[in-house]
PDB file of N, CA and C in Angstrom:
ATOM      1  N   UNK A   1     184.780  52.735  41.318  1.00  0.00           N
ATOM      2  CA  UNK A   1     184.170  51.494  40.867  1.00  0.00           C
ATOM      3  C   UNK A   1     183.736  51.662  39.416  1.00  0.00           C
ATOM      4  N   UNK A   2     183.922  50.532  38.413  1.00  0.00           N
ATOM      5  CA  UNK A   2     183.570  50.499  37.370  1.00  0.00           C
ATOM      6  C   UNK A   2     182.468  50.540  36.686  1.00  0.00           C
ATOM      7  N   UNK A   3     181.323  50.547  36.065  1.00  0.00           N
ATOM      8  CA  UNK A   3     180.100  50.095  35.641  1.00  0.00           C
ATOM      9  C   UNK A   3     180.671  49.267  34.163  1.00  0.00           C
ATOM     10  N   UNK A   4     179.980  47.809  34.700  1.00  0.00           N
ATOM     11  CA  UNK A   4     179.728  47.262  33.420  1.00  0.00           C
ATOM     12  C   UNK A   4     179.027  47.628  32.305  1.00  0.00           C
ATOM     13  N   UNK A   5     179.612  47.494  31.347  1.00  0.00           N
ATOM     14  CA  UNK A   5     178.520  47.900  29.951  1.00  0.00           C
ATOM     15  C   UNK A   5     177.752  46.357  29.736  1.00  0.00           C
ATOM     16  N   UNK A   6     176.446  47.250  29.528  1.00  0.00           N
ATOM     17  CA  UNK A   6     175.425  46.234  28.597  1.00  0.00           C
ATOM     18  C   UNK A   6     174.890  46.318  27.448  1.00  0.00           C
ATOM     19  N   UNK A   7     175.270  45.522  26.954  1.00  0.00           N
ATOM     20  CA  UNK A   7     174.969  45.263  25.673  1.00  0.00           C
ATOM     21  C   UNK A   7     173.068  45.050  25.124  1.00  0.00           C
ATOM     22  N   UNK A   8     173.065  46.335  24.081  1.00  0.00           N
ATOM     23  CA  UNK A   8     171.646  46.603  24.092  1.00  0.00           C
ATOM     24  C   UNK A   8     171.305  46.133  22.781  1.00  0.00           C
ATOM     25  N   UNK A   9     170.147  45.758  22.753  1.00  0.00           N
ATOM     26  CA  UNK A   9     169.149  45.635  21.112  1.00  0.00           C
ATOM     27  C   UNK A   9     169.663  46.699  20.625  1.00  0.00           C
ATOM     28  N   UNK A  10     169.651  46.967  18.995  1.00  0.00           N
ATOM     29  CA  UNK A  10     169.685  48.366  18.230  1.00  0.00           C
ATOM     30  C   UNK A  10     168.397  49.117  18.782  1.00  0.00           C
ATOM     31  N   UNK A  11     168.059  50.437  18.339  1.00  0.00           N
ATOM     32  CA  UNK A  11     166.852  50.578  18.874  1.00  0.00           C
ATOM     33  C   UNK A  11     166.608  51.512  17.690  1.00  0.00           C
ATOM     34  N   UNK A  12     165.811  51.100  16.242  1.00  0.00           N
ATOM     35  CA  UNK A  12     165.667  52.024  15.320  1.00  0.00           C
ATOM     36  C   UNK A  12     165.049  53.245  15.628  1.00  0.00           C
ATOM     37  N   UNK A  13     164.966  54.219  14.689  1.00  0.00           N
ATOM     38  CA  UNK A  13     164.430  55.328  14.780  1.00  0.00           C
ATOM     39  C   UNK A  13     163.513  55.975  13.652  1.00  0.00           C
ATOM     40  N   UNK A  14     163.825  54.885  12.663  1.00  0.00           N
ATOM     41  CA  UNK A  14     162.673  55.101  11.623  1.00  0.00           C
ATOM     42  C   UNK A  14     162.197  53.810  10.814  1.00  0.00           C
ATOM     43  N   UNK A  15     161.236  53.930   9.788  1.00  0.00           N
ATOM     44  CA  UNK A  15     160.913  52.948   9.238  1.00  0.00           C
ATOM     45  C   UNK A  15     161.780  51.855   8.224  1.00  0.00           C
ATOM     46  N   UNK A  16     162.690  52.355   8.074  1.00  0.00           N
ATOM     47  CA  UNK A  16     163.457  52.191   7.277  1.00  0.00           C
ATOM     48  C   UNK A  16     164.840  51.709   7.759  1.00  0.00           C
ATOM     49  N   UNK A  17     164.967  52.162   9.546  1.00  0.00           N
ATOM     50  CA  UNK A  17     165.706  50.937  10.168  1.00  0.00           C
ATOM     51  C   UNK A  17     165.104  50.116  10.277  1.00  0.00           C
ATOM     52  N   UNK A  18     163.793  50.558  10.575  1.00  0.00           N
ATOM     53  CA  UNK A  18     163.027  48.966  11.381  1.00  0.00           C
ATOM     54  C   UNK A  18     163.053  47.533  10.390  1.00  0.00           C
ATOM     55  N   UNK A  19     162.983  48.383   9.052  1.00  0.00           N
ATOM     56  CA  UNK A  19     162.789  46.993   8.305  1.00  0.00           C
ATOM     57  C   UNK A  19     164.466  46.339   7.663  1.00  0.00           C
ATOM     58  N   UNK A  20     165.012  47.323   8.035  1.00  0.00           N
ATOM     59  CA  UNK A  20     166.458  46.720   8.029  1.00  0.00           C
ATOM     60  C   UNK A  20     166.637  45.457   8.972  1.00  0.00           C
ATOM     61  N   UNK A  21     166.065  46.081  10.568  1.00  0.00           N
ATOM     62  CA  UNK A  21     166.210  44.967  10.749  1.00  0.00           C
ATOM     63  C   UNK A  21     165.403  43.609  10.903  1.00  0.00           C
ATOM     64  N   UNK A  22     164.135  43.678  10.664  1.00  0.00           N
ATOM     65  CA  UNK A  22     163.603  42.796  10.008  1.00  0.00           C
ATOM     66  C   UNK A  22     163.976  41.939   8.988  1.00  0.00           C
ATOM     67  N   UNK A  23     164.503  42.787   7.797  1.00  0.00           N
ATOM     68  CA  UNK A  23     164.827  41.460   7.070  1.00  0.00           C
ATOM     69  C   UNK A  23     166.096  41.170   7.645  1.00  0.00           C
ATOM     70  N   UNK A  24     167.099  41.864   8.095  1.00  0.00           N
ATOM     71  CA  UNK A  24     168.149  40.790   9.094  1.00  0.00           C
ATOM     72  C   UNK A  24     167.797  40.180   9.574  1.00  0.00           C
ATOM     73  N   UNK A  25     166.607  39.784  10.538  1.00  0.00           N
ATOM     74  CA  UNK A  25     166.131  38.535  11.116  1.00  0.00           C
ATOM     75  C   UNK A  25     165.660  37.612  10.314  1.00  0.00           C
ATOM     76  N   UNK A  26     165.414  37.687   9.169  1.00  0.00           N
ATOM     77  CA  UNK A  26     164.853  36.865   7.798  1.00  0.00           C
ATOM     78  C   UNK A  26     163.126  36.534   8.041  1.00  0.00           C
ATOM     79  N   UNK A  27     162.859  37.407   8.996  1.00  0.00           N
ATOM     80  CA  UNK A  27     161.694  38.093   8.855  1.00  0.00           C
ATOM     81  C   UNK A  27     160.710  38.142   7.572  1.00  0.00           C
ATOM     82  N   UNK A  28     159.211  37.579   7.246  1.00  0.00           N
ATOM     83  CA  UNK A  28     158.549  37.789   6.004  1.00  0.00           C
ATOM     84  C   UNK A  28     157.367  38.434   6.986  1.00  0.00           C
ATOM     85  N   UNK A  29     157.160  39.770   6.194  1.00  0.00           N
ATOM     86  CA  UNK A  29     156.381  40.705   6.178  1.00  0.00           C
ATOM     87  C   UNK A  29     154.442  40.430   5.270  1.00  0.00           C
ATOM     88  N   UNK A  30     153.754  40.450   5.866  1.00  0.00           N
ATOM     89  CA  UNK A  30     152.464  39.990   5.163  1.00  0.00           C
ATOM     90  C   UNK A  30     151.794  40.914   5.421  1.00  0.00           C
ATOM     91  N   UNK A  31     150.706  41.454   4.252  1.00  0.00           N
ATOM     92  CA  UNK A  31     149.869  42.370   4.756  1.00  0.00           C
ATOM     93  C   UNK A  31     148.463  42.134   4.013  1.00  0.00           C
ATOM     94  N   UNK A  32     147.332  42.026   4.895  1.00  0.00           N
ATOM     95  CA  UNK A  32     146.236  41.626   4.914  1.00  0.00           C
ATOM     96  C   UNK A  32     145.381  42.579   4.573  1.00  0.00           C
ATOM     97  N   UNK A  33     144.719  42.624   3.210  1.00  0.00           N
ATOM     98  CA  UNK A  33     144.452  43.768   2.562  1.00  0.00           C
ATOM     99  C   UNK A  33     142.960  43.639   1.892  1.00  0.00           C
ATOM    100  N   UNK A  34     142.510  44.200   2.233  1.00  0.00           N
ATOM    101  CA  UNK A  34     140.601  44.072   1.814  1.00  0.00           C
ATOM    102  C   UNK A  34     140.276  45.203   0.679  1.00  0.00           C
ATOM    103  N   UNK A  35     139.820  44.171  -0.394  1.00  0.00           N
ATOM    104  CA  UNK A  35     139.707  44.351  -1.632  1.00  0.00           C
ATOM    105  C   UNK A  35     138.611  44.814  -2.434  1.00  0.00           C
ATOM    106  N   UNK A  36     138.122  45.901  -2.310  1.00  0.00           N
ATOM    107  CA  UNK A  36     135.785  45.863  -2.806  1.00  0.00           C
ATOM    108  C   UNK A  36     136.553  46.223  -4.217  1.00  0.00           C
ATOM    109  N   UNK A  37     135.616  45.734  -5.099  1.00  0.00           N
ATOM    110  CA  UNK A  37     135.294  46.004  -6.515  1.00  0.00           C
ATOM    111  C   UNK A  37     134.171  46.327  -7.135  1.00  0.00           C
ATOM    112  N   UNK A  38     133.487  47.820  -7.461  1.00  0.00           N
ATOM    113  CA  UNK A  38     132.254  48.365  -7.688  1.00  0.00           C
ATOM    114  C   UNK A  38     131.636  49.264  -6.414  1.00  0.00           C
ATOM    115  N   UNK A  39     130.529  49.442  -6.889  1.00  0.00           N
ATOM    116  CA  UNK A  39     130.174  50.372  -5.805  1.00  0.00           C
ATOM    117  C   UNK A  39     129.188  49.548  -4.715  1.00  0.00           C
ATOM    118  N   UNK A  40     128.553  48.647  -5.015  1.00  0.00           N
ATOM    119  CA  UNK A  40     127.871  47.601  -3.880  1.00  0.00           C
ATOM    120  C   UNK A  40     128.800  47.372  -3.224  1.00  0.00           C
ATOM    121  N   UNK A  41     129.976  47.147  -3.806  1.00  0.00           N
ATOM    122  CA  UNK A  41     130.919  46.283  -2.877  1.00  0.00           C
ATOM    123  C   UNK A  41     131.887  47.292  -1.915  1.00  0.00           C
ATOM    124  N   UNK A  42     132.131  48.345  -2.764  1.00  0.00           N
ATOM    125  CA  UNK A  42     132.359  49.325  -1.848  1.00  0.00           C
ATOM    126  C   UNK A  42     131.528  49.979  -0.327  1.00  0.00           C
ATOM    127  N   UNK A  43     130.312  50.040  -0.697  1.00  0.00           N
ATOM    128  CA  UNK A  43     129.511  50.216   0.250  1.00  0.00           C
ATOM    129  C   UNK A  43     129.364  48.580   1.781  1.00  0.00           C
ATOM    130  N   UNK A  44     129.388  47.849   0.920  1.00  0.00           N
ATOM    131  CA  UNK A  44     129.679  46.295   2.122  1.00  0.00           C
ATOM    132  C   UNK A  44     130.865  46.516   2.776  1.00  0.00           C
ATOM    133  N   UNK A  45     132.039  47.240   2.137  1.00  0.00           N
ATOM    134  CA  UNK A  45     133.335  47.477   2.441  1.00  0.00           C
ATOM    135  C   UNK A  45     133.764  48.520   3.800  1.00  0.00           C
ATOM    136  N   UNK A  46     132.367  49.282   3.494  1.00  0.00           N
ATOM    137  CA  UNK A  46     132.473  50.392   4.283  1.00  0.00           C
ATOM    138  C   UNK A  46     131.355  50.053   5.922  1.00  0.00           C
ATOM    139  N   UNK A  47     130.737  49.106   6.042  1.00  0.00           N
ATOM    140  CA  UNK A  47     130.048  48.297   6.512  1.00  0.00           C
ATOM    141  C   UNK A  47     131.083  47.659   7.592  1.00  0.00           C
ATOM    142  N   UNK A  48     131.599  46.974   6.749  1.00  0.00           N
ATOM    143  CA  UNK A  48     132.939  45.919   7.494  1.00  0.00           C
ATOM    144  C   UNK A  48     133.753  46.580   8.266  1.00  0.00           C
ATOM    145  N   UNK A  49     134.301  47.899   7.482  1.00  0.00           N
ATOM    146  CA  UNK A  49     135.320  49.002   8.190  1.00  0.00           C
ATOM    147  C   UNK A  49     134.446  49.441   9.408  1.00  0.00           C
ATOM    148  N   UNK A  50     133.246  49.549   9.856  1.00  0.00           N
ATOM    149  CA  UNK A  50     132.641  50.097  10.592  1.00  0.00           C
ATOM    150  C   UNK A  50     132.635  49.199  11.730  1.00  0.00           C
ATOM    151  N   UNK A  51     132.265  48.055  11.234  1.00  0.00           N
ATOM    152  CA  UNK A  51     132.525  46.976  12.543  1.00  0.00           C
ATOM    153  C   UNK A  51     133.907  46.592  12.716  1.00  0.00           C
ATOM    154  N   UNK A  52     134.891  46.969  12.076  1.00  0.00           N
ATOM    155  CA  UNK A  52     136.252  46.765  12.613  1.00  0.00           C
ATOM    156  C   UNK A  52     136.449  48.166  13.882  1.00  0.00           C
ATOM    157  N   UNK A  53     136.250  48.705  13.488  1.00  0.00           N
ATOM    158  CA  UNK A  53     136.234  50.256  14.270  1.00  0.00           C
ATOM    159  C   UNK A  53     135.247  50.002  15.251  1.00  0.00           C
ATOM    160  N   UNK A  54     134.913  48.865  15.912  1.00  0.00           N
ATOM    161  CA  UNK A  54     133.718  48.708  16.900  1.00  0.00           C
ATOM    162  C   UNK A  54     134.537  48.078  18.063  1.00  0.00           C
ATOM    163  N   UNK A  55     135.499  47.528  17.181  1.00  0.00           N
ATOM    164  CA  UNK A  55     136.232  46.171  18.444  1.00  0.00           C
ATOM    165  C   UNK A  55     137.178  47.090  19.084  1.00  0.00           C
ATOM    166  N   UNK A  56     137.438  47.261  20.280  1.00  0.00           N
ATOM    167  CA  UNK A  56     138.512  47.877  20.928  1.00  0.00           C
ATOM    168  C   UNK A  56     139.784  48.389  20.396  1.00  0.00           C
ATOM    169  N   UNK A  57     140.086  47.148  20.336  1.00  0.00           N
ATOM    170  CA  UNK A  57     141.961  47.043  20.040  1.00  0.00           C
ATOM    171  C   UNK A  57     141.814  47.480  18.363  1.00  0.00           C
ATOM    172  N   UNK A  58     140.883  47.198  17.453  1.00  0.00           N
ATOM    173  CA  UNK A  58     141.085  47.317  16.159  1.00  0.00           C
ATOM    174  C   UNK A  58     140.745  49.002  15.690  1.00  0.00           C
ATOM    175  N   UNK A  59     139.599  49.390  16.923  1.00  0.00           N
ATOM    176  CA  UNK A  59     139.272  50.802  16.963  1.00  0.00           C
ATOM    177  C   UNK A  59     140.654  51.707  17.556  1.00  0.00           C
ATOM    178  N   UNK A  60     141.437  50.926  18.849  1.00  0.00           N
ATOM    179  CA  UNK A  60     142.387  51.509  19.085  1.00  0.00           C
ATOM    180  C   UNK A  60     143.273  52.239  17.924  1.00  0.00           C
ATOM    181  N   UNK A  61     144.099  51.053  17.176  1.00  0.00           N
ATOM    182  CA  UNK A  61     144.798  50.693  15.937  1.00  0.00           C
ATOM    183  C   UNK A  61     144.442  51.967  15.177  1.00  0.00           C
ATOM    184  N   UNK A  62     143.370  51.789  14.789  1.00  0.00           N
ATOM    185  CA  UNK A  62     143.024  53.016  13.464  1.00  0.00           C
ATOM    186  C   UNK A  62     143.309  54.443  14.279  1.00  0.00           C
ATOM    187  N   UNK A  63     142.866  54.488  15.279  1.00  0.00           N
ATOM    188  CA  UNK A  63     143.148  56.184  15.769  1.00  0.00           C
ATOM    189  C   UNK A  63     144.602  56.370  16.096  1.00  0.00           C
ATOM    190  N   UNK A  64     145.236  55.521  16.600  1.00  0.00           N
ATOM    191  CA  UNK A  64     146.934  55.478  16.419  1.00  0.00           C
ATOM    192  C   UNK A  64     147.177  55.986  15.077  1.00  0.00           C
ATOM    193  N   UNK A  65     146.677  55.302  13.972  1.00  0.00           N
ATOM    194  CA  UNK A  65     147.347  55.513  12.386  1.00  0.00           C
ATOM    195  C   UNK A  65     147.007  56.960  12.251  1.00  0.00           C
ATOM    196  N   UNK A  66     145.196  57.174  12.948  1.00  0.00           N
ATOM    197  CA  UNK A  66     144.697  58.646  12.493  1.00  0.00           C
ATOM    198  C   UNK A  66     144.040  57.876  10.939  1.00  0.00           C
ATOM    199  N   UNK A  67     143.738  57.008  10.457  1.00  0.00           N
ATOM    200  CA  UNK A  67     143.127  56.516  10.011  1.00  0.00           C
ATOM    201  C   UNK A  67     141.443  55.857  10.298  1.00  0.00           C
ATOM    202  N   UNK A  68     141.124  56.077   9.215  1.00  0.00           N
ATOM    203  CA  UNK A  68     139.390  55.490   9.289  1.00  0.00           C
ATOM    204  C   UNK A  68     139.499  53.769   8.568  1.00  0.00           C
ATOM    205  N   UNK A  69     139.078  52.421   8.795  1.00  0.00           N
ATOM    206  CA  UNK A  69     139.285  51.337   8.312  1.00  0.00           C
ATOM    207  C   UNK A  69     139.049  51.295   6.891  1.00  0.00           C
ATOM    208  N   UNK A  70     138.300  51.890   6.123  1.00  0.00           N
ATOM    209  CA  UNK A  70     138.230  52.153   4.568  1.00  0.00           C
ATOM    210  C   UNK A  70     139.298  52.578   4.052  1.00  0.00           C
ATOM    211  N   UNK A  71     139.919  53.458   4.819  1.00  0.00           N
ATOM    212  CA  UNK A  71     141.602  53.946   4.113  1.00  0.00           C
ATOM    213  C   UNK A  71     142.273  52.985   4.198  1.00  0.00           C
ATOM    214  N   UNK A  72     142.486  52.044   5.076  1.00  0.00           N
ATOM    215  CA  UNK A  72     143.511  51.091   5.121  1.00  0.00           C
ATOM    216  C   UNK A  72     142.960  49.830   3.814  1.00  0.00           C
ATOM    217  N   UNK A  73     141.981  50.359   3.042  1.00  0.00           N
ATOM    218  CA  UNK A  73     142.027  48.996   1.913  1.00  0.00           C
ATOM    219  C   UNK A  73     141.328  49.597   0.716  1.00  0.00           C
ATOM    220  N   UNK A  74     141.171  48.901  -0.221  1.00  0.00           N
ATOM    221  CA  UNK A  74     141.180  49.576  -1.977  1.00  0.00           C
ATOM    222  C   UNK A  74     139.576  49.116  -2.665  1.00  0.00           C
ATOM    223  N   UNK A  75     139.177  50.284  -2.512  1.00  0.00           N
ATOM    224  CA  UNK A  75     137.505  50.416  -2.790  1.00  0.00           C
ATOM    225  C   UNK A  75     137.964  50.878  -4.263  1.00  0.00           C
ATOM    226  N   UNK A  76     137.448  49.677  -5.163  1.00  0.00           N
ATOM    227  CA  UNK A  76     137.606  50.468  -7.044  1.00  0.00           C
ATOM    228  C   UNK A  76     136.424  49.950  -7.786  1.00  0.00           C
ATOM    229  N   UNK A  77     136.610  51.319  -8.078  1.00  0.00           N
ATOM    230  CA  UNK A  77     135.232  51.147  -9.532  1.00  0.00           C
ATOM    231  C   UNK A  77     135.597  50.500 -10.762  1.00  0.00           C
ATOM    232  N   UNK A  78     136.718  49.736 -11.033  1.00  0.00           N
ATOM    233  CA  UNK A  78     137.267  49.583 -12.038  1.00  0.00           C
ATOM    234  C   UNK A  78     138.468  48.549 -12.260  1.00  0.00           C
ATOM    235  N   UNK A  79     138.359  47.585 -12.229  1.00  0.00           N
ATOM    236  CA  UNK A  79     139.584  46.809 -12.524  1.00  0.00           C
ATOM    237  C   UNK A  79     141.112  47.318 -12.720  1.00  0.00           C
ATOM    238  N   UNK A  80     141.081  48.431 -13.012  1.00  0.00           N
ATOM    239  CA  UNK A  80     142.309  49.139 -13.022  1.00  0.00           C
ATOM    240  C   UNK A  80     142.738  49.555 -11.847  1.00  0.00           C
ATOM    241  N   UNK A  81     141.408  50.065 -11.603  1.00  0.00           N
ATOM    242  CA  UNK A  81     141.653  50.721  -9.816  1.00  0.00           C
ATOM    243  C   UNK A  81     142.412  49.909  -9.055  1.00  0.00           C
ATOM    244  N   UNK A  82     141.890  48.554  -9.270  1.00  0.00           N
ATOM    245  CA  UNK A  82     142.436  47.690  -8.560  1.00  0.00           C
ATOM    246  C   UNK A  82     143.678  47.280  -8.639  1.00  0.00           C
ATOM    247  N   UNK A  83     144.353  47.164 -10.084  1.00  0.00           N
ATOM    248  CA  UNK A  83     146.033  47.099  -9.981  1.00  0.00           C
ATOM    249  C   UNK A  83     146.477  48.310  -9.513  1.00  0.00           C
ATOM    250  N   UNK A  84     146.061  49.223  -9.320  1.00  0.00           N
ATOM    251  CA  UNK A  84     146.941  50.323  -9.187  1.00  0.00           C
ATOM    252  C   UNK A  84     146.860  50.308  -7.712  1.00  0.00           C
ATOM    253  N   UNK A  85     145.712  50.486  -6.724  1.00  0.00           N
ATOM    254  CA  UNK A  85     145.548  50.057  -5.343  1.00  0.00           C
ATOM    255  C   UNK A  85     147.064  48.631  -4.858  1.00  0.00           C
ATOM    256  N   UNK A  86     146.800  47.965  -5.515  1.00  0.00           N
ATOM    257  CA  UNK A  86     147.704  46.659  -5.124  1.00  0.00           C
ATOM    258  C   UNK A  86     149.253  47.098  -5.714  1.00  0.00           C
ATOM    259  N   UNK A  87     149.439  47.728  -6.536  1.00  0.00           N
ATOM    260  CA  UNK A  87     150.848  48.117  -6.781  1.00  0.00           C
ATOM    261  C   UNK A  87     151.493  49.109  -5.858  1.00  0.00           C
ATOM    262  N   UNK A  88     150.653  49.670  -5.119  1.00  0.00           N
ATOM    263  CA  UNK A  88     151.336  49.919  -3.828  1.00  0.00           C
ATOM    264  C   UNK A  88     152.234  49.528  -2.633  1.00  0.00           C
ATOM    265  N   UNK A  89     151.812  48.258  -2.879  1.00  0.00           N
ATOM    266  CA  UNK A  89     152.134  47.003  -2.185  1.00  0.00           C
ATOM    267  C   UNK A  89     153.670  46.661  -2.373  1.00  0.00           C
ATOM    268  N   UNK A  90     153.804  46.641  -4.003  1.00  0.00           N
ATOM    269  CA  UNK A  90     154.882  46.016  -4.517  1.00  0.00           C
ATOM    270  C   UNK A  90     156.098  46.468  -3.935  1.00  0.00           C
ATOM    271  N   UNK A  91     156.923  45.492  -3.133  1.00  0.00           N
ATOM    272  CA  UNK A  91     158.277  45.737  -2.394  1.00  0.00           C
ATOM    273  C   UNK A  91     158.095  46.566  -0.974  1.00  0.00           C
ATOM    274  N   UNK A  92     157.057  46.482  -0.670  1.00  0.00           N
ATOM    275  CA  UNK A  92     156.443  47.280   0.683  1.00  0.00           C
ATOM    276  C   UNK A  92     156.482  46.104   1.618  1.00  0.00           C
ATOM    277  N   UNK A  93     156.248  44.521   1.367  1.00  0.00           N
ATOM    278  CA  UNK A  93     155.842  43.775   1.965  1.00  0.00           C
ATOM    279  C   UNK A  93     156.185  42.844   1.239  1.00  0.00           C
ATOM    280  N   UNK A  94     156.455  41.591   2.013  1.00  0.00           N
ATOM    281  CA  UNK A  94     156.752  40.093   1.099  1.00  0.00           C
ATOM    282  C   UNK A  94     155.651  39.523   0.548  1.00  0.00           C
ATOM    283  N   UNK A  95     154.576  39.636   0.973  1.00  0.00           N
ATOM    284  CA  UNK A  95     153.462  38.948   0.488  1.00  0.00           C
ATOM    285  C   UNK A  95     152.124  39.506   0.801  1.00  0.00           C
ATOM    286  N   UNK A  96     151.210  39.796   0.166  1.00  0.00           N
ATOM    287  CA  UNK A  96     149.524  40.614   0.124  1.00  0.00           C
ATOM    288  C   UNK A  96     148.660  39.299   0.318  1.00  0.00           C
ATOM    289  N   UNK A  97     148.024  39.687   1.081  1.00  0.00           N
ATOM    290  CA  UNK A  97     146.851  38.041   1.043  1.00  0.00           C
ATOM    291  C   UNK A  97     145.467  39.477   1.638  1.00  0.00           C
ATOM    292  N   UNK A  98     144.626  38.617  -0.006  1.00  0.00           N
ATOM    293  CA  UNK A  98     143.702  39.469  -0.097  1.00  0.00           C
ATOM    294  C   UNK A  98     142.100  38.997   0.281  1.00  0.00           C
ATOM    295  N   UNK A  99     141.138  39.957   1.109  1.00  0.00           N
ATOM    296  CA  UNK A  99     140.309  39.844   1.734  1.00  0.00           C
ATOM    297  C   UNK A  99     138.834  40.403   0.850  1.00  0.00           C
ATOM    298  N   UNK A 100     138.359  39.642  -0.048  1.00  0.00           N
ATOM    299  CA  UNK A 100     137.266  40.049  -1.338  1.00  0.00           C
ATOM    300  C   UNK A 100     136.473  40.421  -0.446  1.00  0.00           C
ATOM    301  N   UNK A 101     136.044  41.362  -1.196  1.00  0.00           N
ATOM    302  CA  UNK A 101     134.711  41.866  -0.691  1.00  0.00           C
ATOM    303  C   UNK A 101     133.713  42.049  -1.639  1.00  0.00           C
ATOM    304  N   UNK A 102     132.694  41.773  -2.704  1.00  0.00           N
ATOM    305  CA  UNK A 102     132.004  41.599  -3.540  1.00  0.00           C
ATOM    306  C   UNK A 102     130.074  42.290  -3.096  1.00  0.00           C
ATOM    307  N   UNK A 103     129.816  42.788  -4.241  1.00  0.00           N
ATOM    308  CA  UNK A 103     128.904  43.350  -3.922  1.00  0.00           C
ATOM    309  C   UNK A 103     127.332  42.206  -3.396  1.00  0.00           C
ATOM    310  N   UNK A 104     127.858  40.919  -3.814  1.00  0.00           N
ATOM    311  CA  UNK A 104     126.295  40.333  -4.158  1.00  0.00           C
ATOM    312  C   UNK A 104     126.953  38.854  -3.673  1.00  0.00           C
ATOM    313  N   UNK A 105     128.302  38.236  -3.546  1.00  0.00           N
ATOM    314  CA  UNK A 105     129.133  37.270  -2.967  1.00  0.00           C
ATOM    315  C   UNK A 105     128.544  36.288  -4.011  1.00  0.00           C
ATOM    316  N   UNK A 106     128.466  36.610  -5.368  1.00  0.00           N
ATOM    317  CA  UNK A 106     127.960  35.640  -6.330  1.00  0.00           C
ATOM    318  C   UNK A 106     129.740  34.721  -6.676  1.00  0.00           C
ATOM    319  N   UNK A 107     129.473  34.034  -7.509  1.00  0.00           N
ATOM    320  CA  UNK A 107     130.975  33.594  -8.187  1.00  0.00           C
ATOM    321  C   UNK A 107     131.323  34.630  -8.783  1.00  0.00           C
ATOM    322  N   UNK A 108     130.500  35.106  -9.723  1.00  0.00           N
ATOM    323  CA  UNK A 108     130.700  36.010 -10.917  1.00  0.00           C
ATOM    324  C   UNK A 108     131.625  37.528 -10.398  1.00  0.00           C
ATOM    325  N   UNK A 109     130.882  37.713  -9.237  1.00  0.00           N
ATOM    326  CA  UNK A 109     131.420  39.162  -8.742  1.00  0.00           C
ATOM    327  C   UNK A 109     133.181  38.323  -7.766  1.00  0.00           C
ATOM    328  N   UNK A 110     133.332  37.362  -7.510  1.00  0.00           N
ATOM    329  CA  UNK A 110     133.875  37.021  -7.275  1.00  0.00           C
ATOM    330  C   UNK A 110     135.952  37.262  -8.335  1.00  0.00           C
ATOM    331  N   UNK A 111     134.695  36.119  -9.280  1.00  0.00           N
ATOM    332  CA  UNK A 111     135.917  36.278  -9.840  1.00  0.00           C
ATOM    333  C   UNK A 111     136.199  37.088 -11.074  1.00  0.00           C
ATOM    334  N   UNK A 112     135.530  38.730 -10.955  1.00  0.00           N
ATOM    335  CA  UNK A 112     135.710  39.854 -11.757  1.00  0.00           C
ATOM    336  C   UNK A 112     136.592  40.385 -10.800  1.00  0.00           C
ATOM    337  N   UNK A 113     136.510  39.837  -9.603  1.00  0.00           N
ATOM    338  CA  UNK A 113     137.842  40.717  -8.639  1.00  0.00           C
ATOM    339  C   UNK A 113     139.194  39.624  -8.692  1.00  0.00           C
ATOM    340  N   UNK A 114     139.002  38.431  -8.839  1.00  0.00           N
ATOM    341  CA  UNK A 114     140.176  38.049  -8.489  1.00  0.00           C
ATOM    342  C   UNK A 114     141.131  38.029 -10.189  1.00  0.00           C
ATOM    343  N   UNK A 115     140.281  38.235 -11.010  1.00  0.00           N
ATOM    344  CA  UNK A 115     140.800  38.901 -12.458  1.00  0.00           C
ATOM    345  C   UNK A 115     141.483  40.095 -12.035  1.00  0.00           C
ATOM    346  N   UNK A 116     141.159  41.055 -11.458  1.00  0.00           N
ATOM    347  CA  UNK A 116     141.405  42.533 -11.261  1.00  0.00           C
ATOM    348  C   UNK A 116     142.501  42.844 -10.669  1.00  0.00           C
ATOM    349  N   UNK A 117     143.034  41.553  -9.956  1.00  0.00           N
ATOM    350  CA  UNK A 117     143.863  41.267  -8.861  1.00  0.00           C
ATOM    351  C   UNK A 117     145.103  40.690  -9.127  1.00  0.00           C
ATOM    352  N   UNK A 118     144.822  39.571 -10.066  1.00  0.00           N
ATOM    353  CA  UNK A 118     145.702  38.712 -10.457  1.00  0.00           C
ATOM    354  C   UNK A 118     146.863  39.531 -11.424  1.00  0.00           C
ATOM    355  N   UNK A 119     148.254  39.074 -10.586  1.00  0.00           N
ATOM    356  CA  UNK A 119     149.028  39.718 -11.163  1.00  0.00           C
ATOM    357  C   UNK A 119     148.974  39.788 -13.050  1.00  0.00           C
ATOM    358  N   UNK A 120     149.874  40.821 -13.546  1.00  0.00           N
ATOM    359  CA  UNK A 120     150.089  40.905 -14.829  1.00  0.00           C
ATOM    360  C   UNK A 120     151.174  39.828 -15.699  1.00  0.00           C
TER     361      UNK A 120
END
């Protein structure tokens, strides 16, 4: 007796299939990225990461990576810090949508980050 063949999904094996086939599906990739600028804001940053690491599934997540929630986003003392944090990004992902984090949530501290941010 014969066995039919079945016809299977690909089944990648690294990152670099996976996003092969992603963008074959025409797939857009987004990554949600939390932004402190200074050291107040770094410290609120590290605050936030703490209560992400509280919720189950988000505490799960980080110990999968072997990551702490502060690593997964760009604490800078410096406006520079900050392009260089976000140029990481570039061609990693279709699109960054960014999550401010400001030391004092004034305008001002506001938009010294979204200066810092804004492409060149």
């Amino acid at each position: 007796m014969q066995q039919a063949s079945i016809a299977r999904a690909p089944r990648p094996s690294n990152l670099a299939e996976v996003l092969d086939l992603i963008l074959d599906k025409g797939i857009v990739i987004d990554a949600y990225v939390r932004v402190a600028l200074g050291p107040g804001a770094s410290d609120r940053l590290q605050e936030e990461g703490n209560r992400y690491a509280g919720v189950p599934a988000y505490g799960a997540n980080f110990a999968r990576m072997g990551l702490k929630p502060v690593e997964t986003a760009i604490a800078a003392n410096s406006p520079e810090a900050i392009t260089r944090g976000l140029a990481r990004w570039q061609g990693a992902v279709d699109e960054v949508v960014l999550r401010a984090i400001t030391a004092k949530d004034t305008v001002e501290d506001h938009l010294a980050l979204v200066r810092a941010a804004a492409p060149a």
